[in-house]
C-alpha atoms as a PDB file:
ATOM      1  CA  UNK A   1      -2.993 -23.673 -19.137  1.00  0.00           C
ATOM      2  CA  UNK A   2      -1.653 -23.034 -22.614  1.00  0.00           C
ATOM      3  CA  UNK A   3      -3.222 -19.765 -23.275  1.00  0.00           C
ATOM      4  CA  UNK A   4      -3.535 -16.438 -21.798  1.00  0.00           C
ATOM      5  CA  UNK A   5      -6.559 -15.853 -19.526  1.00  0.00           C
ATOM      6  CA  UNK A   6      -8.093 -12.189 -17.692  1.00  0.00           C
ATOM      7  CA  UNK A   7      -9.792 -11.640 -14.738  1.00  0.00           C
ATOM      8  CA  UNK A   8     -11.559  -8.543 -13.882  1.00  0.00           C
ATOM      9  CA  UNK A   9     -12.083  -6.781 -10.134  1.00  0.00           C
ATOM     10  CA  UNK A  10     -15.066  -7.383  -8.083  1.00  0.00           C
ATOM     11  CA  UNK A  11     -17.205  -4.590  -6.386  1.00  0.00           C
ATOM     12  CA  UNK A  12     -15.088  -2.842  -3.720  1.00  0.00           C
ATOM     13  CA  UNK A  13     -15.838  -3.895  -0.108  1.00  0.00           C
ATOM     14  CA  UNK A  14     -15.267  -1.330   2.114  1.00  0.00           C
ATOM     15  CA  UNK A  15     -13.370  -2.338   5.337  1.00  0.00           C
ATOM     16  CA  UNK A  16     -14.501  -0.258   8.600  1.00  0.00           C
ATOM     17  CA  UNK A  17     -10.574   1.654   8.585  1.00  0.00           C
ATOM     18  CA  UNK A  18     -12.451   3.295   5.588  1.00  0.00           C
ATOM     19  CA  UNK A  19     -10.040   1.253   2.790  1.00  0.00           C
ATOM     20  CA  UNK A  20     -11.563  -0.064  -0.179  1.00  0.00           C
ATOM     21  CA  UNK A  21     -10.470  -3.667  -1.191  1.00  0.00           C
ATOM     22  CA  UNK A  22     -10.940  -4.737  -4.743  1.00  0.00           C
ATOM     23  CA  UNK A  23     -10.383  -8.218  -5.587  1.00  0.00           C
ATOM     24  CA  UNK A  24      -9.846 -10.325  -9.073  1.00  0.00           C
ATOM     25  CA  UNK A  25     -12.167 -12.822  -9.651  1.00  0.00           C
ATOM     26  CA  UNK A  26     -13.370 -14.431 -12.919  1.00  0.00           C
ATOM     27  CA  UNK A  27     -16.335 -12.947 -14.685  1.00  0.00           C
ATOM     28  CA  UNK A  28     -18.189 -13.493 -18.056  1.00  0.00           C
ATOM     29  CA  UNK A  29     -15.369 -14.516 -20.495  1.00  0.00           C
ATOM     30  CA  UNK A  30     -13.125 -14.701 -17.397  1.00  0.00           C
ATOM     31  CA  UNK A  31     -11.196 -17.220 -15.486  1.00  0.00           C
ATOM     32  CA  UNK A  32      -8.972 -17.826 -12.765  1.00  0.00           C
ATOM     33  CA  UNK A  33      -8.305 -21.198 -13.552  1.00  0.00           C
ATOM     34  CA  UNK A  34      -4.698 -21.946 -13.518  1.00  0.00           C
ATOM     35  CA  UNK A  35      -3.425 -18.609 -12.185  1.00  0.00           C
ATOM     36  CA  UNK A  36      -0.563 -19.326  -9.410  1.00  0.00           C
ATOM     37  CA  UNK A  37      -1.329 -16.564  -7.656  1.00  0.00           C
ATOM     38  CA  UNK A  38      -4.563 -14.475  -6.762  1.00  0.00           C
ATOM     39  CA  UNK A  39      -4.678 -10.903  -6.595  1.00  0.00           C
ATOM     40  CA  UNK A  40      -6.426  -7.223  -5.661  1.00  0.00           C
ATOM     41  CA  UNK A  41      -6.096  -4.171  -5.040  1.00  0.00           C
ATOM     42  CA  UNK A  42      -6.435  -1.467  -2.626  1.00  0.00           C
ATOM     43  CA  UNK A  43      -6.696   1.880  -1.474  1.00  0.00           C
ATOM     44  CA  UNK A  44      -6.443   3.788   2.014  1.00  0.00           C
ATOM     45  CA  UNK A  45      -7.759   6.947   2.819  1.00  0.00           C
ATOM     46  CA  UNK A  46      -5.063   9.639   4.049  1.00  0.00           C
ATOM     47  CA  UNK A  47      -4.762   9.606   7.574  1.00  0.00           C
ATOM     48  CA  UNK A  48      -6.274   5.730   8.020  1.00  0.00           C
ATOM     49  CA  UNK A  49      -4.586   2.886   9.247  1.00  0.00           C
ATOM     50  CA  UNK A  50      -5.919  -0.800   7.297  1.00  0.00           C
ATOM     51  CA  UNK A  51      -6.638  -3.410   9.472  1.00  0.00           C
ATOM     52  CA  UNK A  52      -3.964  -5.551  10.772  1.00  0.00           C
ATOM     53  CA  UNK A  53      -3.295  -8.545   8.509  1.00  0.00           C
ATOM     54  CA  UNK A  54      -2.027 -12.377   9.369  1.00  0.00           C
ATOM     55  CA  UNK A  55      -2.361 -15.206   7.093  1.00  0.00           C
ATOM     56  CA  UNK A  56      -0.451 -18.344   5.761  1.00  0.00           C
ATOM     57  CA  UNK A  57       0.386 -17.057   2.176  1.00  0.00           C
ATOM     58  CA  UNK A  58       2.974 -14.925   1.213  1.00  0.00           C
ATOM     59  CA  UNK A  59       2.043 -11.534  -0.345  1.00  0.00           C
ATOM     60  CA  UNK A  60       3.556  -8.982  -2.332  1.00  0.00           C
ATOM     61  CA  UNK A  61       2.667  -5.092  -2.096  1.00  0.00           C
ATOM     62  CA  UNK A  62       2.908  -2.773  -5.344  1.00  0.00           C
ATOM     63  CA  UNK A  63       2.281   0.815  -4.263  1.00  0.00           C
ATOM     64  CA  UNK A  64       0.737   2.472  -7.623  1.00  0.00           C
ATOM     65  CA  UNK A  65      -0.317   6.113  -5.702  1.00  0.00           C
ATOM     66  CA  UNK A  66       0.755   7.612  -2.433  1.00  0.00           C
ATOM     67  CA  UNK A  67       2.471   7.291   0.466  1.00  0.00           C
ATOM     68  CA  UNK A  68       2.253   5.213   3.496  1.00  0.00           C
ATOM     69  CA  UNK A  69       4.158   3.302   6.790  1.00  0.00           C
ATOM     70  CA  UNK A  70       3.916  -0.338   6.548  1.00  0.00           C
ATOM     71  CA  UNK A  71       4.065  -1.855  10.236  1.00  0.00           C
ATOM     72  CA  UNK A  72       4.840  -5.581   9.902  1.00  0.00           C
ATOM     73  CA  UNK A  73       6.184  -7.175  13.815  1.00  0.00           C
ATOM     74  CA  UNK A  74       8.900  -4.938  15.028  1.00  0.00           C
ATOM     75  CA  UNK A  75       9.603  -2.783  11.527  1.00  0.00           C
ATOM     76  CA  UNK A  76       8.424   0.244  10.190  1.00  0.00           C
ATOM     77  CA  UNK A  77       8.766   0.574   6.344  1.00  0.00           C
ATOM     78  CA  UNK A  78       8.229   4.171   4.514  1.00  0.00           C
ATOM     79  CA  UNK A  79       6.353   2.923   1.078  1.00  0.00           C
ATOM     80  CA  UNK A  80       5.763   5.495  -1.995  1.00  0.00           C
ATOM     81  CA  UNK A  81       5.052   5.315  -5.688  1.00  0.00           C
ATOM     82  CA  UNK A  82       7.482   2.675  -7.302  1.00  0.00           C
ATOM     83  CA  UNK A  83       7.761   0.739  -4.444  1.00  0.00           C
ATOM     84  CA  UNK A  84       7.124  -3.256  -3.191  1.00  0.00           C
ATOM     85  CA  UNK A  85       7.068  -5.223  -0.292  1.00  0.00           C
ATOM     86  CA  UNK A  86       6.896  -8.803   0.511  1.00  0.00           C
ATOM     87  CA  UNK A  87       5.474 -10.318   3.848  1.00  0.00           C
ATOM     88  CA  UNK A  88       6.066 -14.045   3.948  1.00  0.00           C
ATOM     89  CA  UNK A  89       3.635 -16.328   5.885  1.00  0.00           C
ATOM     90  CA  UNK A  90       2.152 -15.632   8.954  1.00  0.00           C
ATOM     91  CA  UNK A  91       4.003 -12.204   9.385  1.00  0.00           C
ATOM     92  CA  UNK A  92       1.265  -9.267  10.658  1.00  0.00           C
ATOM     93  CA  UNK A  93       1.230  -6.075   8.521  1.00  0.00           C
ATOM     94  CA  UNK A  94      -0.470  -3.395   8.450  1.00  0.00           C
ATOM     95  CA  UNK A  95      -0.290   0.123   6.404  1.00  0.00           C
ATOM     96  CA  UNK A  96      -1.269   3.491   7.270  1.00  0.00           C
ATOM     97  CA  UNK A  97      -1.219   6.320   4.635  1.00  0.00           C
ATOM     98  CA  UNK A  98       0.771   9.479   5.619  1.00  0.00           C
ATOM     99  CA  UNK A  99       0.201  11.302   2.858  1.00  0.00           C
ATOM    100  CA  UNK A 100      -2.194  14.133   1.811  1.00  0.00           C
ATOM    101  CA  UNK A 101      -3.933  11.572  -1.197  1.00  0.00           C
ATOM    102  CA  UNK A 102      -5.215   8.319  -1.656  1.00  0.00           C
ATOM    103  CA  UNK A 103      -2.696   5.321  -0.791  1.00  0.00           C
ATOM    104  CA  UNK A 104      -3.064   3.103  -3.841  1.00  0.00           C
ATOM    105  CA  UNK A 105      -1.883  -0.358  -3.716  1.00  0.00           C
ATOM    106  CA  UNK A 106      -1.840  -3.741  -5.782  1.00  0.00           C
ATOM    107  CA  UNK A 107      -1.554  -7.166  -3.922  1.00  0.00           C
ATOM    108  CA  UNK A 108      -0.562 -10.675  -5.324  1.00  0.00           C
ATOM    109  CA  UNK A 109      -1.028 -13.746  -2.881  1.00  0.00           C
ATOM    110  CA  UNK A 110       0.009 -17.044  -3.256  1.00  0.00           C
ATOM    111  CA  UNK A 111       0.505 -20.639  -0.810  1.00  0.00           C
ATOM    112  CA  UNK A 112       3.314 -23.034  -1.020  1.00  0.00           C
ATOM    113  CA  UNK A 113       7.221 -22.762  -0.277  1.00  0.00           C
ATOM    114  CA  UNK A 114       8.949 -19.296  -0.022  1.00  0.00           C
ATOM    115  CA  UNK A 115      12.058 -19.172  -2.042  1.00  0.00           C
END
């Protein structure tokens, strides 16, 4: 691929924790093709907890909005605005928001060898 590309989101699907998952697919005038990494985004209610989360890419977190407490094996992690997190393969997460407002987050996924 010699040339940039866009995606756009699809309709949000609604998980039963009550978080909305949003994620990029190609449209009209859109494509995927040749993107090494595929992507969403998210958002959790305040008070919810997202469903718990195992899989054999590696993921990245972007918090946009909010606050939350990312559970992933053993470790709590205290997320806000600004922040990332990475979960390689096969490592369980979950996140629920501890704030007053909408937990807003932005995922990229990917397979192959973690660096």
């Amino acid at each position: 691929m010699n040339e940039a590309t866009k995606a756009q989101y699809l309709d949000g699907e609604v998980m039963p924790s009550g978080m909305v998952v949003e994620e990029v697919a190609g449209g009209p005038g859109t494509s995927l093709a040749g993107w090494p990494f595929e992507a969403s985004r998210f958002t959790v209610p305040p008070g919810a907890t997202s469903e718990l989360d195992r899989h054999r890419v590696s993921e990245v977190w972007m918090v946009r909005a909010g606050t939350g407490t990312v559970r992933s094996e053993d470790r709590s992690i205290e997320l806000a605005a600004g922040d990332c997190v990475y979960f390689p393969s096969f490592v369980p997460h979950q996140v629920t928001n501890s704030g007053d407002g909408p937990l807003e987050v932005f995922s990229l996924w990917w397979s192959g060898e973690e660096r």
